[in-house]
Every structure is written in structure tokens, then in C-alpha cells.
PDB file of N, CA and C in Angstrom:
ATOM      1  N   UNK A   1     -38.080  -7.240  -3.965  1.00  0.00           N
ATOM      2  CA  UNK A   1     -37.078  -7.458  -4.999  1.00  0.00           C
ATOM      3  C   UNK A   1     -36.122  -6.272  -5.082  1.00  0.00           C
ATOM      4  N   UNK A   2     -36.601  -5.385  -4.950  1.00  0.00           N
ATOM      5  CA  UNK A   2     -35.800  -3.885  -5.099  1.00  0.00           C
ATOM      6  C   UNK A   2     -34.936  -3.600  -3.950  1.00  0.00           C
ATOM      7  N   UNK A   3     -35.631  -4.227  -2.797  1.00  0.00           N
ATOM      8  CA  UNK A   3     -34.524  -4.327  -1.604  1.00  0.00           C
ATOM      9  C   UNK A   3     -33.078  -5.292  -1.650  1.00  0.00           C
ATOM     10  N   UNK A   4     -33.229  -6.380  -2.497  1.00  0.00           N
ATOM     11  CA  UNK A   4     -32.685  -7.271  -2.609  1.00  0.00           C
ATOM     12  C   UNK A   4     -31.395  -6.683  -3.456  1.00  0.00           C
ATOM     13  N   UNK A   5     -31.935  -5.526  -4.246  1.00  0.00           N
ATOM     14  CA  UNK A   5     -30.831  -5.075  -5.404  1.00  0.00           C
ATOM     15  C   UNK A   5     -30.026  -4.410  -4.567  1.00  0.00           C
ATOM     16  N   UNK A   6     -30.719  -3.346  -4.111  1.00  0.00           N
ATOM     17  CA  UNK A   6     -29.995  -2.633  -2.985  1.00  0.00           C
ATOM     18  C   UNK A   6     -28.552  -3.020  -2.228  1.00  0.00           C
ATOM     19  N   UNK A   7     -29.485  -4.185  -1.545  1.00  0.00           N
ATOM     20  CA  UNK A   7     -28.173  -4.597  -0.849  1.00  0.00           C
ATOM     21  C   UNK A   7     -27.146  -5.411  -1.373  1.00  0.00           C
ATOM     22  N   UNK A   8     -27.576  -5.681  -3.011  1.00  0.00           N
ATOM     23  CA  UNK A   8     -26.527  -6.666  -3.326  1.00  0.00           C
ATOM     24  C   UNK A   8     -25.537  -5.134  -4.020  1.00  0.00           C
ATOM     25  N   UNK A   9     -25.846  -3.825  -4.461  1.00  0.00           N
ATOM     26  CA  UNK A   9     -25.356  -2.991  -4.987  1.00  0.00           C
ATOM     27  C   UNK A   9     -24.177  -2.607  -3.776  1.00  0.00           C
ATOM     28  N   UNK A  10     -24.531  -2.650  -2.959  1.00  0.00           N
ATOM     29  CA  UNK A  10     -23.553  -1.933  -1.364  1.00  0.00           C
ATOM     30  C   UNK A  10     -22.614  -3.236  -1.177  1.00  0.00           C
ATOM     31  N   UNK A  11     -22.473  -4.748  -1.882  1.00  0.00           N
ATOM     32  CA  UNK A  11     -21.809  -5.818  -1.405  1.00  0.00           C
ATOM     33  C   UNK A  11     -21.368  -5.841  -2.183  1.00  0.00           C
ATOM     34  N   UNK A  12     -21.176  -5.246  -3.738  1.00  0.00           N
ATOM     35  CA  UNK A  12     -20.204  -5.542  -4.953  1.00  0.00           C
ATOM     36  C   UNK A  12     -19.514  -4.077  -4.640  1.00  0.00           C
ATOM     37  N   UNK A  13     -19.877  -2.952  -4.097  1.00  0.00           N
ATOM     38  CA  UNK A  13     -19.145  -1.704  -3.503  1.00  0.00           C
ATOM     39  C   UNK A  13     -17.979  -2.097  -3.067  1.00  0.00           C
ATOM     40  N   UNK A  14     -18.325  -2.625  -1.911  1.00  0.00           N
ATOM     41  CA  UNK A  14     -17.938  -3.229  -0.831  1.00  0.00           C
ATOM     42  C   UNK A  14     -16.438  -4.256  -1.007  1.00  0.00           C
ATOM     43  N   UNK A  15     -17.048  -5.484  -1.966  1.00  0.00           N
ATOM     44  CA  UNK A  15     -15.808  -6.117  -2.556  1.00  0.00           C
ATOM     45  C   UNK A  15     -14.772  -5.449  -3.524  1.00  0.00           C
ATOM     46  N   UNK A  16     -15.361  -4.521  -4.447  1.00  0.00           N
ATOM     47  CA  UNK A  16     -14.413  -3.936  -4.842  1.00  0.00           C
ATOM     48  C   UNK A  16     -13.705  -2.941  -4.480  1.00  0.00           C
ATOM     49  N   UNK A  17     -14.094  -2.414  -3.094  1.00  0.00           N
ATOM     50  CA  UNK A  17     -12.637  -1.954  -2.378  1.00  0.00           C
ATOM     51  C   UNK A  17     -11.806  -2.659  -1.628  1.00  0.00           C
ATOM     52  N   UNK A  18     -12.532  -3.368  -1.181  1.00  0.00           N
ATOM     53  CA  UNK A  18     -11.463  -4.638  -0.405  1.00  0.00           C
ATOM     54  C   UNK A  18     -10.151  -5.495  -1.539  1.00  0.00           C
ATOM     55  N   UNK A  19     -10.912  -5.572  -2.581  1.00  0.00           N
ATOM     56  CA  UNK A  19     -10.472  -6.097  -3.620  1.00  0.00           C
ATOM     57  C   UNK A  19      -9.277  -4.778  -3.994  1.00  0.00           C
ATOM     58  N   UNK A  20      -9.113  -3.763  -4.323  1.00  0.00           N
ATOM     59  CA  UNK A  20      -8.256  -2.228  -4.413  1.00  0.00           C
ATOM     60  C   UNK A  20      -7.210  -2.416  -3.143  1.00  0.00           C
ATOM     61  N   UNK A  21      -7.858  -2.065  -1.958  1.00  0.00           N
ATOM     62  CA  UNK A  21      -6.962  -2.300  -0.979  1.00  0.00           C
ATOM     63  C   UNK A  21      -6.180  -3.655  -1.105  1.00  0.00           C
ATOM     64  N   UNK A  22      -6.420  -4.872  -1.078  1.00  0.00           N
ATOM     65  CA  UNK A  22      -5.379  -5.749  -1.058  1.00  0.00           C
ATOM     66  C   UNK A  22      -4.735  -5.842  -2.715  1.00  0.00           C
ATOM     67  N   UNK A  23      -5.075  -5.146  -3.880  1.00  0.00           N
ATOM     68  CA  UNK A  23      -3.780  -5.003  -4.537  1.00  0.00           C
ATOM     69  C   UNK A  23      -2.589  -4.108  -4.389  1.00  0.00           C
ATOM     70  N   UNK A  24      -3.423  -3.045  -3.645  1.00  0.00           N
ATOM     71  CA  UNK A  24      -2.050  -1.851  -3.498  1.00  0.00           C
ATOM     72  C   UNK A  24      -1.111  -2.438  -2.417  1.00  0.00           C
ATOM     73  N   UNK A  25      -1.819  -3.198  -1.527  1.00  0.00           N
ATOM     74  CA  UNK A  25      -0.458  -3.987  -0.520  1.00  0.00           C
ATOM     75  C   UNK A  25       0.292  -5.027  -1.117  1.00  0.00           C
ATOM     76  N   UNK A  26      -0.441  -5.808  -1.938  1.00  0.00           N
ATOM     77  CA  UNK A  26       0.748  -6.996  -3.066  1.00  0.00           C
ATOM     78  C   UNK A  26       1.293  -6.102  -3.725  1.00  0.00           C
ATOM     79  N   UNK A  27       1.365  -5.214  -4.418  1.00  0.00           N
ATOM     80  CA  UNK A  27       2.239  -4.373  -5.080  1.00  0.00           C
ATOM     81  C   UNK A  27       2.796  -3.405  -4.112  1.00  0.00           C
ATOM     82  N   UNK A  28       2.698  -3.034  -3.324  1.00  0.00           N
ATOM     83  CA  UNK A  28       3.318  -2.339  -2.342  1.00  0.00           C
ATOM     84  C   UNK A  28       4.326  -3.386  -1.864  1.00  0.00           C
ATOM     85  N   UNK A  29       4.214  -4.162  -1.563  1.00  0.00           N
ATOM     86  CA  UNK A  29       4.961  -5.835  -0.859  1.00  0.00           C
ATOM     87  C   UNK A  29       6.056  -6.005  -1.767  1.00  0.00           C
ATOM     88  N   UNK A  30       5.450  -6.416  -3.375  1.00  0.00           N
ATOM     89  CA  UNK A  30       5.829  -6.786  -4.417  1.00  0.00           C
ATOM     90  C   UNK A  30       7.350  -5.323  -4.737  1.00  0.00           C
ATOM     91  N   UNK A  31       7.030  -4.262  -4.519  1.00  0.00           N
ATOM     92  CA  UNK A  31       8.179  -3.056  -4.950  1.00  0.00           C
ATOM     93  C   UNK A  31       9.097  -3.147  -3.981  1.00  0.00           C
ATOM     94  N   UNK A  32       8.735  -3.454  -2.306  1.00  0.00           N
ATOM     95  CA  UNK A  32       9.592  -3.352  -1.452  1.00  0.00           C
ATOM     96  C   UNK A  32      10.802  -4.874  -1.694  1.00  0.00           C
ATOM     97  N   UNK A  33      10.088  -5.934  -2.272  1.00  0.00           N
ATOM     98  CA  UNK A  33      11.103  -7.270  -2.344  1.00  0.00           C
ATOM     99  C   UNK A  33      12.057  -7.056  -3.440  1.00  0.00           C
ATOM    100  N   UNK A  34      11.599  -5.855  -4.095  1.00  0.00           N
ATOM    101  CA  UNK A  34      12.465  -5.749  -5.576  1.00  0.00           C
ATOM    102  C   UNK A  34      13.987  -4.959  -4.603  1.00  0.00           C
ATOM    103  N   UNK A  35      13.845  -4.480  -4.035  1.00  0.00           N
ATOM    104  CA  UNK A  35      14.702  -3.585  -3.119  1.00  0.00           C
ATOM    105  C   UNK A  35      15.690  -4.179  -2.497  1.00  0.00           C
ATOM    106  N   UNK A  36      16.621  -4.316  -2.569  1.00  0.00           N
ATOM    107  CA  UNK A  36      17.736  -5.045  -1.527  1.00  0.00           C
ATOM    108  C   UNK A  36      17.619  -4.662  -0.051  1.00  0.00           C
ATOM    109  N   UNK A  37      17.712  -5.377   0.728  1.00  0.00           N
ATOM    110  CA  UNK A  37      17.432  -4.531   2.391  1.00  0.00           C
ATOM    111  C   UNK A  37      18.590  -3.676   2.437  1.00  0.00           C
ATOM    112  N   UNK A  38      20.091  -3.858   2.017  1.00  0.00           N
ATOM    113  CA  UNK A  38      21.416  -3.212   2.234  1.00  0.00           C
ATOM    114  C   UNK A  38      20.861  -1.527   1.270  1.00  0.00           C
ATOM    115  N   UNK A  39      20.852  -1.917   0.312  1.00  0.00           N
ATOM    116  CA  UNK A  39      20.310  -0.199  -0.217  1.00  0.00           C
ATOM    117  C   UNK A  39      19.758   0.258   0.384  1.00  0.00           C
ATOM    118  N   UNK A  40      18.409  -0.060   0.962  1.00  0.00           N
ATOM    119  CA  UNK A  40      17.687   0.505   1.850  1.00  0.00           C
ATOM    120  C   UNK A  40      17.834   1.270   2.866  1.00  0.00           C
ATOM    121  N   UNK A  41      19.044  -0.181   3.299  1.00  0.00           N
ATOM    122  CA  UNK A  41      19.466   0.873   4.885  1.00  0.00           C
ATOM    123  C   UNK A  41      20.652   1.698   4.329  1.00  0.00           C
ATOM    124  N   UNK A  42      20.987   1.588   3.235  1.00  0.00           N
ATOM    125  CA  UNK A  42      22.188   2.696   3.319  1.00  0.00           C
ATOM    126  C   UNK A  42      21.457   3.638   2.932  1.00  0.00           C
ATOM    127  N   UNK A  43      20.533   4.068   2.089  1.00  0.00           N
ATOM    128  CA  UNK A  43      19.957   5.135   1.764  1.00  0.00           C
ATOM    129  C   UNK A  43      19.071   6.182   2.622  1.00  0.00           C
ATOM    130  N   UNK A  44      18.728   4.709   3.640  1.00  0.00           N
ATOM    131  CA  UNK A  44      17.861   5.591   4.871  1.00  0.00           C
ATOM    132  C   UNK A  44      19.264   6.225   5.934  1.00  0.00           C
ATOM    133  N   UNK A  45      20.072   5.401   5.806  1.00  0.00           N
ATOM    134  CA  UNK A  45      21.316   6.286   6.478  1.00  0.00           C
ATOM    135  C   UNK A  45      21.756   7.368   6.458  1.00  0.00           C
ATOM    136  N   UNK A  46      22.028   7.462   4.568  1.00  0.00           N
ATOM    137  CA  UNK A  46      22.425   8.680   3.855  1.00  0.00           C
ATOM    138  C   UNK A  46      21.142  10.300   4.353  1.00  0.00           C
ATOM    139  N   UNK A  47      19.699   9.356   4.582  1.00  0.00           N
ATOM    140  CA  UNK A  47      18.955  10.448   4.521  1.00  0.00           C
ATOM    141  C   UNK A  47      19.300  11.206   5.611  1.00  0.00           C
ATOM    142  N   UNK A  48      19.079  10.140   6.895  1.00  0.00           N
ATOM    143  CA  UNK A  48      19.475  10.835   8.193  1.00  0.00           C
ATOM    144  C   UNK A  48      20.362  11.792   9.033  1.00  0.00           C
ATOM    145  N   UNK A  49      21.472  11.178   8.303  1.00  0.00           N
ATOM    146  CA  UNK A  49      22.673  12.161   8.207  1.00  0.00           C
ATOM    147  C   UNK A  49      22.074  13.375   7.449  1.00  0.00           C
ATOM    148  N   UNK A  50      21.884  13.572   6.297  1.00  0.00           N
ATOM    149  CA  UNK A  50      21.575  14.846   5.697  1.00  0.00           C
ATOM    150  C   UNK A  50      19.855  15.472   6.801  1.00  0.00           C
ATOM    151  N   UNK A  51      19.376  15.105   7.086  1.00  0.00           N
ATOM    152  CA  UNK A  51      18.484  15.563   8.508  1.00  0.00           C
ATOM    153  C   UNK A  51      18.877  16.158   9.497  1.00  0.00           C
ATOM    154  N   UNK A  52      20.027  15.225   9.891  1.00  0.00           N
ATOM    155  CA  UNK A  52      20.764  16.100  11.559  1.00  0.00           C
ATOM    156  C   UNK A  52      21.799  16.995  10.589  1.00  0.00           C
ATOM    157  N   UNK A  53      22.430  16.944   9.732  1.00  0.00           N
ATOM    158  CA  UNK A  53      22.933  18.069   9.087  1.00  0.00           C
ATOM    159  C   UNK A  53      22.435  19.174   8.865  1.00  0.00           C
ATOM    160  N   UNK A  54      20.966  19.102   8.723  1.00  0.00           N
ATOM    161  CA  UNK A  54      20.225  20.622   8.107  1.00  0.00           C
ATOM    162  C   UNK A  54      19.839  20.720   9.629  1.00  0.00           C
ATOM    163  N   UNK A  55      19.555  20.212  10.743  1.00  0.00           N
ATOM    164  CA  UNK A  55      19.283  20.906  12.146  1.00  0.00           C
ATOM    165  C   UNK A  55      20.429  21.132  12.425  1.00  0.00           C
TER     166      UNK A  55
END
């Protein structure tokens, strides 16, 4: 019986990181759709330029 706990203790571990990991990617997903792709790329533009500017 005590073995039985065991392993059910390491399978609710278990789901609740799997369960962590796939919310931080729906909300990770979820922040990037809030984003226009055009801002994006202009901002990653803006960065780049200021990159080869400071080399």
C-alpha cells in the first residue's frame, strides 16, 4: 500500500509540472498574438540598427 502512495506522489509531481509548463506557453502564445507582427518587426529593426551602431 505504501508503495502504491509513493508512486502515485511522483505522478501528481509529475502532472503538475507538465500542467506549469503548458500554461507558460498559452500565455507565452497568448502575449505574442496581442502583438502586431508590423511592431514587432519594426522594433526588432530599430534594435538592430542600434547593435551595429554600438559595434
Amino acid at each position: 500500500m505504501e508503495n502504491n502512495e509513493k508512486d502515485n506522489f511522483w505522478l501528481y509531481i509529475g502532472g503538475i509540472i507538465v500542467i506549469a509548463v503548458g500554461l507558460v506557453f498559452m500565455l507565452k502564445g497568448r502575449e505574442m498574438e496581442s502583438v502586431p507582427y508590423d511592431a514587432y518587426s519594426q522594433t526588432k529593426a530599430e534594435v538592430e540598427k542600434q547593435i551595429s551602431k554600438a559595434k
